[in-house]
Every structure is written in structure tokens, then in C-alpha cells.
C-alpha atoms as a PDB file:
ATOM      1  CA  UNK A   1      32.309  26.666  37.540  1.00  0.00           C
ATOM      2  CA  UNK A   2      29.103  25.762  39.577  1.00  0.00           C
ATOM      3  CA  UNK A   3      26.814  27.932  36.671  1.00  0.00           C
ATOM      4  CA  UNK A   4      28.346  26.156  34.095  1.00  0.00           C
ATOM      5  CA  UNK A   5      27.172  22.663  35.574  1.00  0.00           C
ATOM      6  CA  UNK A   6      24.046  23.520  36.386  1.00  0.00           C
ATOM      7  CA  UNK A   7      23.438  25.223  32.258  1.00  0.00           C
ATOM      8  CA  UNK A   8      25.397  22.203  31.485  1.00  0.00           C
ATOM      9  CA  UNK A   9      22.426  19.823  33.447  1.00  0.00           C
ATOM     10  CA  UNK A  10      19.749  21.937  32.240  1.00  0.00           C
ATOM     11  CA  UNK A  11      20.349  21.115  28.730  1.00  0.00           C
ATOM     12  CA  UNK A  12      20.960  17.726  29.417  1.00  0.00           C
ATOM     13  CA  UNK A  13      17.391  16.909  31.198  1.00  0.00           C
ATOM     14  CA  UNK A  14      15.823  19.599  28.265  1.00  0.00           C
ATOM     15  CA  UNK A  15      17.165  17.573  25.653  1.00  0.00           C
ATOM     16  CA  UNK A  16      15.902  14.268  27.114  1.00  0.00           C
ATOM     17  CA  UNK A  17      12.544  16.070  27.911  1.00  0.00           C
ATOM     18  CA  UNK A  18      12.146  17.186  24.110  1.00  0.00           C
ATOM     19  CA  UNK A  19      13.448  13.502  22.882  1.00  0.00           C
ATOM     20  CA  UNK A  20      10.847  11.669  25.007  1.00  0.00           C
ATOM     21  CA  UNK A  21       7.919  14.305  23.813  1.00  0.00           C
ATOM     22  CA  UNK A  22       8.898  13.326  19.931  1.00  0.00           C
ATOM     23  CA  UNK A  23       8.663   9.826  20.908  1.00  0.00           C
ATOM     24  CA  UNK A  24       5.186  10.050  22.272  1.00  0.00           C
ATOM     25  CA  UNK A  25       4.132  12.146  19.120  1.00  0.00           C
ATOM     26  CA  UNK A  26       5.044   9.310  16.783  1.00  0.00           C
ATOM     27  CA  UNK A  27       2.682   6.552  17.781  1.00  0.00           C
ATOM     28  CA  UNK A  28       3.815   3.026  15.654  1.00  0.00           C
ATOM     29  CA  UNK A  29       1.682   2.358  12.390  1.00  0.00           C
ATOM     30  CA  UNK A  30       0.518  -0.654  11.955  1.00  0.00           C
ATOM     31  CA  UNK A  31       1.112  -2.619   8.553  1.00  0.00           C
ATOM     32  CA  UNK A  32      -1.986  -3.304   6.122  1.00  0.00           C
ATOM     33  CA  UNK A  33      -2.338  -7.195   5.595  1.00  0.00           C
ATOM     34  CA  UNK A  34      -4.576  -7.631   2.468  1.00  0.00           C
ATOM     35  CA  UNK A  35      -6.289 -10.935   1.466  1.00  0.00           C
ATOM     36  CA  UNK A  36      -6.842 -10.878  -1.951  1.00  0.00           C
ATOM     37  CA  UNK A  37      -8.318 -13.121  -5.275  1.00  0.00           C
ATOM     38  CA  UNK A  38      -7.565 -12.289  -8.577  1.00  0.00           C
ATOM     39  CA  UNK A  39      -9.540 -12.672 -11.988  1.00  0.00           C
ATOM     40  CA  UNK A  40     -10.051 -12.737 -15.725  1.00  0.00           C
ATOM     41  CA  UNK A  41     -13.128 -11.269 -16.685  1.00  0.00           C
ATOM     42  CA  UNK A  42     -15.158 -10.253 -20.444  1.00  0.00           C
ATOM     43  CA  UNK A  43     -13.899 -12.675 -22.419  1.00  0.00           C
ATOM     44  CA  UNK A  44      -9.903 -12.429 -21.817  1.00  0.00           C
ATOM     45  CA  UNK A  45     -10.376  -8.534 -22.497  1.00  0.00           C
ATOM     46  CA  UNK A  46     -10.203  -7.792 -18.505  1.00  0.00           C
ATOM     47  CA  UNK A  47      -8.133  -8.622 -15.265  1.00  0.00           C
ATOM     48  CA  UNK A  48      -9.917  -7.780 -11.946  1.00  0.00           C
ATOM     49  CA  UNK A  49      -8.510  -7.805  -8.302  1.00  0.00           C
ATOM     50  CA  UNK A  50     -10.219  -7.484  -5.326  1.00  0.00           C
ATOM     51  CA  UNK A  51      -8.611  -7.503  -2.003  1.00  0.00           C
ATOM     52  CA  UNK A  52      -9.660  -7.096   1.760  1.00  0.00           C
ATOM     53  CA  UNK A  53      -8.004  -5.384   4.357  1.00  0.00           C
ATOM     54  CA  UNK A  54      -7.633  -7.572   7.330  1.00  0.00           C
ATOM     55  CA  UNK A  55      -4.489  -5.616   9.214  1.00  0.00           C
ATOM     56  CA  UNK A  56      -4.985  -2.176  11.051  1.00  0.00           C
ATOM     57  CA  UNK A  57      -3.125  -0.059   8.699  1.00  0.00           C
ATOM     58  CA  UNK A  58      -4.406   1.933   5.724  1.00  0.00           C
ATOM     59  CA  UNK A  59      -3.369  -0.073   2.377  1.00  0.00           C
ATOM     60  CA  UNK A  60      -2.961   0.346  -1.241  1.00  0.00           C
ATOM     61  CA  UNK A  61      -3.569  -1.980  -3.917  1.00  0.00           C
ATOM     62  CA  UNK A  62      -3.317  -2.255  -7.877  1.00  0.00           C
ATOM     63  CA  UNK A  63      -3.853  -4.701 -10.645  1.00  0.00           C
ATOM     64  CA  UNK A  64      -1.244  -5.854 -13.105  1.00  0.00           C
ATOM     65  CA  UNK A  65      -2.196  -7.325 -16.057  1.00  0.00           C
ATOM     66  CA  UNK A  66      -0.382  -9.225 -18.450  1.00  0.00           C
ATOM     67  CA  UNK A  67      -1.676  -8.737 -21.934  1.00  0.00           C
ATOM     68  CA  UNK A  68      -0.980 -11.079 -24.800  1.00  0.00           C
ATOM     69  CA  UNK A  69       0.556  -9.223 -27.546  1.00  0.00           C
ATOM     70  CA  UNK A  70      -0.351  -5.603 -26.060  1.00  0.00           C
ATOM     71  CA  UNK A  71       2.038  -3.974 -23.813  1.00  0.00           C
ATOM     72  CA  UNK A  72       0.812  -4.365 -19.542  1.00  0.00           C
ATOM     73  CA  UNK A  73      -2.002  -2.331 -18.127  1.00  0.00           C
ATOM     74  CA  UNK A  74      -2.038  -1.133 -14.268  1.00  0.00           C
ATOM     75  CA  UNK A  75      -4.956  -0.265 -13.035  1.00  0.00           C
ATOM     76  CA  UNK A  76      -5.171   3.005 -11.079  1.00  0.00           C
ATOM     77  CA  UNK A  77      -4.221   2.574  -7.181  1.00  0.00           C
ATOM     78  CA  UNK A  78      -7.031   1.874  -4.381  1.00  0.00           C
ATOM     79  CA  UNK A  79      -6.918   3.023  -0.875  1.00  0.00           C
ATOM     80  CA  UNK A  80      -8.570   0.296   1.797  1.00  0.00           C
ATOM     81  CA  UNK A  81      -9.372   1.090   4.929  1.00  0.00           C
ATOM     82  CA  UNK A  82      -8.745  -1.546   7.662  1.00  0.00           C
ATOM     83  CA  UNK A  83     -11.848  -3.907   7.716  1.00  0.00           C
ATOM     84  CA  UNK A  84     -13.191  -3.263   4.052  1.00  0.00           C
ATOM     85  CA  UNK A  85     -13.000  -4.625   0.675  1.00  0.00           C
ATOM     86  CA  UNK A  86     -12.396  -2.891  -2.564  1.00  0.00           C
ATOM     87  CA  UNK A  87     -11.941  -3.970  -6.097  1.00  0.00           C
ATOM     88  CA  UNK A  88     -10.217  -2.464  -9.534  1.00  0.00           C
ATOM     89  CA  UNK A  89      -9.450  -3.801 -12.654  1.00  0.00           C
ATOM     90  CA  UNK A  90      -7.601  -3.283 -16.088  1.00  0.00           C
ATOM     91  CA  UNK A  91      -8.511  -4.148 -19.800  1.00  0.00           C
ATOM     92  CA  UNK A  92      -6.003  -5.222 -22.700  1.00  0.00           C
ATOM     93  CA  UNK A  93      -5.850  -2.734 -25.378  1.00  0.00           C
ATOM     94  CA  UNK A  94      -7.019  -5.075 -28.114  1.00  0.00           C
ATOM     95  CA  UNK A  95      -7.373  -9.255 -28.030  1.00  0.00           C
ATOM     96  CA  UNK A  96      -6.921 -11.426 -30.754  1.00  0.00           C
ATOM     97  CA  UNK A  97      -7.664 -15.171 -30.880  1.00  0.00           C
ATOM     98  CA  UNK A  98      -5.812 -16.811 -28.292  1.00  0.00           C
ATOM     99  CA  UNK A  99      -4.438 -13.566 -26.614  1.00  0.00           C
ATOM    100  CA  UNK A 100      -5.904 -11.580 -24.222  1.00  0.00           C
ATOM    101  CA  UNK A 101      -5.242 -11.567 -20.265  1.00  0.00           C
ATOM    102  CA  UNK A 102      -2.615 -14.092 -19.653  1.00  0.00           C
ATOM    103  CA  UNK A 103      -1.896 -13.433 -16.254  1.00  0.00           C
ATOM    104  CA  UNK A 104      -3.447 -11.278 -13.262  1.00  0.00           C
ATOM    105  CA  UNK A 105      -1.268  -9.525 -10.105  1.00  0.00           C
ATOM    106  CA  UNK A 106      -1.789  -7.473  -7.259  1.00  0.00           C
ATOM    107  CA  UNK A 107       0.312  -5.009  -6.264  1.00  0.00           C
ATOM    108  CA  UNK A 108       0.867  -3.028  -2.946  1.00  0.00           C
ATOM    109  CA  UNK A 109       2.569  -0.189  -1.326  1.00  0.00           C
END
């Protein structure tokens, strides 16, 4: 009876031990917290985003523009650093009078 307790209380306190060591291990990640300004560029033909990084978590950022008559372009995703600045942009397939770029966005994940 008195073996079983003690295994019993071993396991316990090596559970614990093992739960309190994987909590350690996983230190909290902070969240990126861009700052960002959005533009149309070459004549309607191009939407540009540029965005800083002013939280303390790696970030990524994309462009999303809206394109008249042509279908949406993304531009390809950016990785930012905490502290720096980085920029990408997307062009409209084709513009015809009075299309082009109609409307910029950034997105993040």
C-alpha cells in the first residue's frame, strides 16, 4: 500500500515537473503592429503599400488591388522585422480610360 503512494506521488510531482518545463520552453510572442500608407502609382496601372513594423513580433504584409475591369492582383507577401519598413506593390493587367487602380489594401497575417 505504502509503494503504491509513494509511485503514485512520484508521478504526480514528475508530471508537474515536465508541465512547468513546457511552460518555460514556450516564451509568449508578441503581436506585429504595422503602420502603414497606401498608394496609386504609374498612371492608375499600379497600387503600392508600404508599411512599418512598430510591435515586437515578426509581421507579414500584402497589397490588394482593386482593378477596374481586370480581375484583383495581390502582391506577393513581405516579411518585416520589428523596427523596419518594407514596401510591395501590384499592377492591373491592362487599363483603359477611366479604369485602372480603383482602390488599394493591405493585408496581414
Amino acid at each position: 500500500m505504502r509503494t503504491r503512494k509513494r509511485i503514485r506521488n512520484l508521478l504526480a510531482v514528475g508530471f508537474l515537473a515536465g508541465a512547468a518545463a513546457l511552460t518555460a520552453a514556450a516564451p509568449a510572442q508578441s503581436a506585429p503592429r504595422f503602420d502603414c500608407m497606401t498608394e496609386i502609382q504609374n498612371g492608375g496601372e499600379t497600387g503600392a503599400g508600404r508599411c512599418t513594423n512598430l510591435g515586437d513580433g515578426v509581421g507579414e504584409f500584402r497589397v490588394h488591388v482593386v482593378c477596374g475591369l481586370a480581375m484583383d492582383q495581390y502582391s506577393s507577401w513581405v516579411l518585416v522585422m520589428p523596427g523596419e519598413r518594407a514596401q510591395t506593390s501590384a499592377n492591373c493587367p491592362f487599363t483603359l480610360p477611366g479604369q485602372g487602380v480603383g482602390r488599394v489594401t493591405v493585408e496581414f497575417r
